[in-house]
Structure formats: C-alpha cells, structure tokens
Protein backbone atom coordinates (compact mmCIF):
# COMPACT_ATOMS: atom_id res chain seq x y z
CA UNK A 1 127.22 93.26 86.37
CA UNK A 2 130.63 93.11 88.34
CA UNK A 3 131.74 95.96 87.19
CA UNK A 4 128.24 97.82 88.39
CA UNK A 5 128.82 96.11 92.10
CA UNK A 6 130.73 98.84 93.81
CA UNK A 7 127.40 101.27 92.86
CA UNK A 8 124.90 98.96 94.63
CA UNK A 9 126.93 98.60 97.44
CA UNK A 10 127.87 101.97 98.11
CA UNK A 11 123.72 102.99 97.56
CA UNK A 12 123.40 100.33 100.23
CA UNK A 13 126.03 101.65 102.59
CA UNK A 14 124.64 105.05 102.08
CA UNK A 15 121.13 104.71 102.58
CA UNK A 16 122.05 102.27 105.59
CA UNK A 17 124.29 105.21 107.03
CA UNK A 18 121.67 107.65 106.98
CA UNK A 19 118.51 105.37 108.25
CA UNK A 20 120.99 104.19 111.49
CA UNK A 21 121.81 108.63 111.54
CA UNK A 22 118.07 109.30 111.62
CA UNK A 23 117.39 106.83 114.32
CA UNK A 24 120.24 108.48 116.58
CA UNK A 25 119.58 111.94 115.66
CA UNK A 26 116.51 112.62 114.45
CA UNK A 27 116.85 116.34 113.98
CA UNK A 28 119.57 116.21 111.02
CA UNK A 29 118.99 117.03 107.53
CA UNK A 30 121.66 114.91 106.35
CA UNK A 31 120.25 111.81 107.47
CA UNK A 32 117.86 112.05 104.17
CA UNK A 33 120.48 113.51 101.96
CA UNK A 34 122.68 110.21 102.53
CA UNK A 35 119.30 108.38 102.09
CA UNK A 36 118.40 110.13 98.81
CA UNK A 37 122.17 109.62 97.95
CA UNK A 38 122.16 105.85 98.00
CA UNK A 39 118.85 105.65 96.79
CA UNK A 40 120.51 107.54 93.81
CA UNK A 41 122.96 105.22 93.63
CA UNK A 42 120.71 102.06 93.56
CA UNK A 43 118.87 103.44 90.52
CA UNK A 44 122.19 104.07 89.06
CA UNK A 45 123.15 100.63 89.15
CA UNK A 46 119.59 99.31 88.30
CA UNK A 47 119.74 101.59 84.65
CA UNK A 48 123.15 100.73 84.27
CA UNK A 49 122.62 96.72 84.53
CA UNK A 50 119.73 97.02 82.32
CA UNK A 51 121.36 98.58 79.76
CA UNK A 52 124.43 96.38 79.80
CA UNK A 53 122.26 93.36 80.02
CA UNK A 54 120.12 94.68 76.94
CA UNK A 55 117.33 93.63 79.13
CA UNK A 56 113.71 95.46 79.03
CA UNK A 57 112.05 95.99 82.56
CA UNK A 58 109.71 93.58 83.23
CA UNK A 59 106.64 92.91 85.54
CA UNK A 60 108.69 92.87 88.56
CA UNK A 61 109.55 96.88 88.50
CA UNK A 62 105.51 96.23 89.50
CA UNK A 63 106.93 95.01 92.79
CA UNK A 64 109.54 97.65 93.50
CA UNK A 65 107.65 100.79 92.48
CA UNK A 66 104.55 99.19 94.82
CA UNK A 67 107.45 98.32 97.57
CA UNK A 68 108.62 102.04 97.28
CA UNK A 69 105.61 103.53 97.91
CA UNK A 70 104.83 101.85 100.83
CA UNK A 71 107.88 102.69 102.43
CA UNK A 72 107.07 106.12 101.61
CA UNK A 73 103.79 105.69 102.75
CA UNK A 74 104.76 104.02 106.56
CA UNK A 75 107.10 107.18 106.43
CA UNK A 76 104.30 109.62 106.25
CA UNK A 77 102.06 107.85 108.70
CA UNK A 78 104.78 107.90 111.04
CA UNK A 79 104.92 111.34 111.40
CA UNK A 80 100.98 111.17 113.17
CA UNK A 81 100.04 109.35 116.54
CA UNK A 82 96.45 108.59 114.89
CA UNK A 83 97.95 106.86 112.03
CA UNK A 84 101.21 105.12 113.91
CA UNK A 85 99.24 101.56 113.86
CA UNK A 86 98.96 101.44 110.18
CA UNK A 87 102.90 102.84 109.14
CA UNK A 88 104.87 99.76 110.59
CA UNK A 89 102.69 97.03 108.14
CA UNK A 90 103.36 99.68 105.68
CA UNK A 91 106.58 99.77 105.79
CA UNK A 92 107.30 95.75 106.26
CA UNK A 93 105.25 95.16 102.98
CA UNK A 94 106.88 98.02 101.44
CA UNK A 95 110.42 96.01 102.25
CA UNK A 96 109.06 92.64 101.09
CA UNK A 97 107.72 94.04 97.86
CA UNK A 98 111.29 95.55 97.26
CA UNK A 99 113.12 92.12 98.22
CA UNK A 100 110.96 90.56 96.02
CA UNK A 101 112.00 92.70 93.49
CA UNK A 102 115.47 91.76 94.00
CA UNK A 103 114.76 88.07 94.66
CA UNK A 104 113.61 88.76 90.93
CA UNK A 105 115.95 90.61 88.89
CA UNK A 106 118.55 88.57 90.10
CA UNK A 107 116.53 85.46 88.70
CA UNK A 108 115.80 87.09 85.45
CA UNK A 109 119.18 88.38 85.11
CA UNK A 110 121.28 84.71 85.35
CA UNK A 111 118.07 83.19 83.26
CA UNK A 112 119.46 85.90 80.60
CA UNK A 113 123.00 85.08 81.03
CA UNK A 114 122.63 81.54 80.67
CA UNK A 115 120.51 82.01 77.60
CA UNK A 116 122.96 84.33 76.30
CA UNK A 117 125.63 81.73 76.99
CA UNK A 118 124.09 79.12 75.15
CA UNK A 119 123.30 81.07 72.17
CA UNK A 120 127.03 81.25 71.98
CA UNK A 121 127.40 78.12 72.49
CA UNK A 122 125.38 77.13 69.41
C-alpha cells in the first residue's frame, strides 16, 4: 500500500486544487478537469490496493458509491435557487458516507494484513 501512497495523495491534491479554483473562479473549465483528474487518481489507487491486497470489495463500496452520489447530487441542486436548501445536507452526507468509506477500508485492510501476517507466522 506504500508504494500506492503517492497516487492517493496526488488525487487528493488534485481534486483539492480544483474545488479551492472553482470557489475563486467559478467560470473555468479546468477547475473540473483537475477535479475529474484526482478523482481519477483516487480510483487508481483504490483498484490498485485491491488488487495488491487480493482483497474483494466489500459492503462498504455501499458507502462510497451512496457518498458519491450525493455529492453529485448537492452539486446539481446547487446550480437552482429553489433547490439551494436541500444541496448543502446533500453534500455533508455525501462527505460522511465517503469518510466512512475510508474509516473502513483502512480497517479492513490492516484486519487483512494482520491475518495475512499470522498465517505466516503459523
């Protein structure tokens, strides 16, 4: 997974660059190509520790595809005044669904090390 760092982080950077580019200038197109970009790059890294980790998905890509809709759902309803109220609770359980993916990869990822580990061990 250390070797797969330098992806996540860069997706991070990325997607971070473009969301603080959108907020000061809203009328660039690169703002969503940097987003799409490190979006890219978190997927990358997400496929690539799976398949090093010979792991199968689990329940919690439940939580992230559910956490990425909202988000792209409090995008959309940002866009009208009618539906404004309804985008920012949106997007905030959009981002807790996605942390909580995290939260949970990371869990089932060291609970896969450590039984890998102790196979060896044995």
């Amino acid at each position: 997974m250390r070797n797969y760092k330098a992806v996540f982080f860069t997706g991070l950077i990325l997607i971070i660059t473009g969301i603080l580019l959108k907020i000061s200038t809203p009328e660039t197109w690169i703002s969503s190509v940097l987003i799409s970009l490190g979006g890219t790059a978190k997927i990358l890294f997400l496929v690539l520790t799976l398949r090093k980790n010979k792991l199968r998905p689990g329940y919690e890509m439940l939580f992230l595809l559910a956490g990425l809709a909202l988000v792209i759902l409090g995008a959309q309803l940002r866009k009208e005044p009618a539906t404004l109220a309804f985008a920012l609770p949106a997007t905030l359980s959009g981002l807790l669904l996605k942390v909580s993916f995290v939260l949970l990869f990371i869990r089932r990822l060291r609970l896969h090390r450590l039984r890998r580990t102790r196979d060896q061990a044995i």
